[in-house]
C-alpha atoms as a PDB file:
ATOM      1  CA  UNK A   1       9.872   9.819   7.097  1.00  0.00           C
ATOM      2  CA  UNK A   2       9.328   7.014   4.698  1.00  0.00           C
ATOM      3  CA  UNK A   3       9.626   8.531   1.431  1.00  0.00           C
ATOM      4  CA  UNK A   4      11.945   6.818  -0.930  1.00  0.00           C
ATOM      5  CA  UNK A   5      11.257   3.413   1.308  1.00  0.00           C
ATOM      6  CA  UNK A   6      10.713   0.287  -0.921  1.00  0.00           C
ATOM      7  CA  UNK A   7       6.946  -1.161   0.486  1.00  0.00           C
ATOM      8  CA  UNK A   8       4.858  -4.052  -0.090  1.00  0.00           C
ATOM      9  CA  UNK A   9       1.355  -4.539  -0.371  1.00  0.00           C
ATOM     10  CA  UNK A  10      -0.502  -7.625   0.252  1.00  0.00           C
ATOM     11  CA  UNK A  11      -4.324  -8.188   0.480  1.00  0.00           C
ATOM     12  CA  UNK A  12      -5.421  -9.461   3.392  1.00  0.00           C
ATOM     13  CA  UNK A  13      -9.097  -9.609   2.653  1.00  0.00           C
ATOM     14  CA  UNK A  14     -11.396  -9.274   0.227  1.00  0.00           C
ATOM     15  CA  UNK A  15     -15.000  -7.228   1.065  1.00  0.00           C
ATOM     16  CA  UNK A  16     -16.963  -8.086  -2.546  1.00  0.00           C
ATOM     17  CA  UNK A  17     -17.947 -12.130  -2.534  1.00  0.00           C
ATOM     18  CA  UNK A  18     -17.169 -12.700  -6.004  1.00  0.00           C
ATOM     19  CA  UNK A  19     -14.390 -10.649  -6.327  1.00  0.00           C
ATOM     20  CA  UNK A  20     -11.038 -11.577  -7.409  1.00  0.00           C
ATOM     21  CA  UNK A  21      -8.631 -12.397  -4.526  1.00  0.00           C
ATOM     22  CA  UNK A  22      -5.238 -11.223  -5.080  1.00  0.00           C
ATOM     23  CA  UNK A  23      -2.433 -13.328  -2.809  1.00  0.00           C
ATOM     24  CA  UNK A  24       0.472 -12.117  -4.859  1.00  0.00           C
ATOM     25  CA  UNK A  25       2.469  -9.381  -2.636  1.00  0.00           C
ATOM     26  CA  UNK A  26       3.124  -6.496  -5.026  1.00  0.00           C
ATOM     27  CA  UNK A  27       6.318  -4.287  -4.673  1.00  0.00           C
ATOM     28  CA  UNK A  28       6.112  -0.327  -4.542  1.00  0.00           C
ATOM     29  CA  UNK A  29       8.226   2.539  -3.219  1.00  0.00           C
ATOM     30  CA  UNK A  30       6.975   5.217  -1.211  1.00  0.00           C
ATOM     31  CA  UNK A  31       6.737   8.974  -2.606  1.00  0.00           C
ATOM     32  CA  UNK A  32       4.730  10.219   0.351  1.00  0.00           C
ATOM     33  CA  UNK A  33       3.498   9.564   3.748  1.00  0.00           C
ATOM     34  CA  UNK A  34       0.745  12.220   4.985  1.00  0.00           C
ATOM     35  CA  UNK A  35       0.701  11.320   8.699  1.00  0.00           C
ATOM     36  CA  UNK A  36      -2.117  13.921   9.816  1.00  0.00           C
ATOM     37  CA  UNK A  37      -3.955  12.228   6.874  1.00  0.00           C
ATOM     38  CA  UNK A  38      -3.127   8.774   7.831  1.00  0.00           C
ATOM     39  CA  UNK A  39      -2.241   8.339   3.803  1.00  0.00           C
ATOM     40  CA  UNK A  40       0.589   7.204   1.964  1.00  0.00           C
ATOM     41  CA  UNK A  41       0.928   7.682  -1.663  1.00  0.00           C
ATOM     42  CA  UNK A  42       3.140   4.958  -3.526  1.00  0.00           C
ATOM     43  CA  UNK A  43       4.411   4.071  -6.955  1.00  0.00           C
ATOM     44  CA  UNK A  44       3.425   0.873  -8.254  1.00  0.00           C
ATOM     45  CA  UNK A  45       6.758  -0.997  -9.633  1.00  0.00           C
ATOM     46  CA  UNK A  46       5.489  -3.795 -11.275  1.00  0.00           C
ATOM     47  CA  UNK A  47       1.520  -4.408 -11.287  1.00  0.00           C
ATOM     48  CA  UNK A  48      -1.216  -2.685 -12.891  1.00  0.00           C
ATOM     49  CA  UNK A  49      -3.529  -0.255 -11.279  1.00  0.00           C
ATOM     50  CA  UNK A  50      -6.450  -2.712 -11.924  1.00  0.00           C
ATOM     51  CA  UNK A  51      -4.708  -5.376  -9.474  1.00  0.00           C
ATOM     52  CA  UNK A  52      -5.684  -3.391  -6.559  1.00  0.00           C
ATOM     53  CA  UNK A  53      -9.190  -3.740  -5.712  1.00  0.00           C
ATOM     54  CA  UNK A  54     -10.607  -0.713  -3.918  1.00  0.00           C
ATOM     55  CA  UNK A  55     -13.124  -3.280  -1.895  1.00  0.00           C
ATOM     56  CA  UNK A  56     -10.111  -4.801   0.378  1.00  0.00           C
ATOM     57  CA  UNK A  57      -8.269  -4.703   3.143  1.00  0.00           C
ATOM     58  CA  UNK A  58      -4.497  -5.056   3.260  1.00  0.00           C
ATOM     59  CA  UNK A  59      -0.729  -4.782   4.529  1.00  0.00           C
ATOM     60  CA  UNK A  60       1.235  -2.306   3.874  1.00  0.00           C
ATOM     61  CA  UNK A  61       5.298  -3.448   4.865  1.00  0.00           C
ATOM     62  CA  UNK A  62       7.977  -0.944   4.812  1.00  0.00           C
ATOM     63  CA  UNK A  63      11.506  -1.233   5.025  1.00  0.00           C
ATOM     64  CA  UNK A  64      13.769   1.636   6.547  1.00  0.00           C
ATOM     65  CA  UNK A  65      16.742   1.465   7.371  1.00  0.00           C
ATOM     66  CA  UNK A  66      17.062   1.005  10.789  1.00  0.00           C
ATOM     67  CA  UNK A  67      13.704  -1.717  10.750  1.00  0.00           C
ATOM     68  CA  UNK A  68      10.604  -3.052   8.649  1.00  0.00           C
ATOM     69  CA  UNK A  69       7.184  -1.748   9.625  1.00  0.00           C
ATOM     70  CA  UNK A  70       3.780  -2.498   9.177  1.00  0.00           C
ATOM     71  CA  UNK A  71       0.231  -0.584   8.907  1.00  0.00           C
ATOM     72  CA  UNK A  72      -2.987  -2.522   7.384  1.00  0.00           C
ATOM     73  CA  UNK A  73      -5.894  -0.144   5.665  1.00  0.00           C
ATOM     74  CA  UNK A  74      -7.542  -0.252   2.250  1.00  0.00           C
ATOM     75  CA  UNK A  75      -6.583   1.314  -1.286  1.00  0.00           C
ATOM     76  CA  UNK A  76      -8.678   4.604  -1.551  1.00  0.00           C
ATOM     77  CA  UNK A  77      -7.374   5.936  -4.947  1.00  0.00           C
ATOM     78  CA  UNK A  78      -5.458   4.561  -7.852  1.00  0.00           C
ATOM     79  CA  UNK A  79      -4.399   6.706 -11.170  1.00  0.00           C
ATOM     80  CA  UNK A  80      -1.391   6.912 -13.370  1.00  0.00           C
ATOM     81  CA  UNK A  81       0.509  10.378 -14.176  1.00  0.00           C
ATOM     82  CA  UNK A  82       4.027  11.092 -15.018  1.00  0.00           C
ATOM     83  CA  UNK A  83       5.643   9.549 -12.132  1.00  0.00           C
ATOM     84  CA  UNK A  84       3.733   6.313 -12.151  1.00  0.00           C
ATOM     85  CA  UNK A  85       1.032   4.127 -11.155  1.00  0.00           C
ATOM     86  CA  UNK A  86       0.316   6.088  -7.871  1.00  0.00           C
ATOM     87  CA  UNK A  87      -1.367   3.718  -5.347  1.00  0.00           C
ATOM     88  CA  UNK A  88      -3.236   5.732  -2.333  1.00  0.00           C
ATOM     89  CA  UNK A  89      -3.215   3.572   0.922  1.00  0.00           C
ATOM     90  CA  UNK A  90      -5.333   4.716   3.545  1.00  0.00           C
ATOM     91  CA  UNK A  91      -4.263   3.480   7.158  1.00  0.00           C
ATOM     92  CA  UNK A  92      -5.628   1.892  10.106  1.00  0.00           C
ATOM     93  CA  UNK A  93      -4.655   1.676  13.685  1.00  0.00           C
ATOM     94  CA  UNK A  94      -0.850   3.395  12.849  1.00  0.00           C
ATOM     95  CA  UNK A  95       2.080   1.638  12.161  1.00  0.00           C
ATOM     96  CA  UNK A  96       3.685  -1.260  13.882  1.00  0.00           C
ATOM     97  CA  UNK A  97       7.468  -2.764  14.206  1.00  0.00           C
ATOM     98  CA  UNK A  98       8.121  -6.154  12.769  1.00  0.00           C
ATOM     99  CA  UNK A  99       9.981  -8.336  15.477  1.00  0.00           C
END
């Protein structure tokens, strides 16, 4: 459903006390959404993996076509293959429309 979808991910919140926080939004395209999963798998255009702390939470913003929505969760996995720097977002609470 939102596969080829440009996204961007923001942290919200940071769970480690000296950790880095990162307020920079970072742009990314979807390459899969696993609804059953709640997961969504996207390509990292511009940062590096490192950026994106596995100890935060953050939002996720989409934008379809017809509107922008929203989901907040954490990063569960990060890697690099062929197609990219693959970012794995794991949501919370579903997805929301932006008003």
């Amino acid at each position: 459903m939102y596969e080829k979808c440009d996204a961007l991910l923001q942290m919200e919140q940071l769970f480690l006390q000296e950790g880095f926080f990162d307020e920079e939004p970072h742009p990314c395209r979807v390459i899969f959404c696993d609804r059953e999963a709640e997961r969504i798998h996207l390509i990292s255009t511009e940062a590096k993996l490192p950026r994106f702390s596995l100890d935060a939470a953050y939002l996720c913003q989409i934008e379809t076509e017809e509107a922008s929505v929203f989901c907040r969760g954490t990063i569960v996995e990060r890697y690099e293959n062929k197609a990219g720097k693959v970012v794995v977002f794991a949501i919370k609470n579903g997805f929301y429309k932006n008003v």
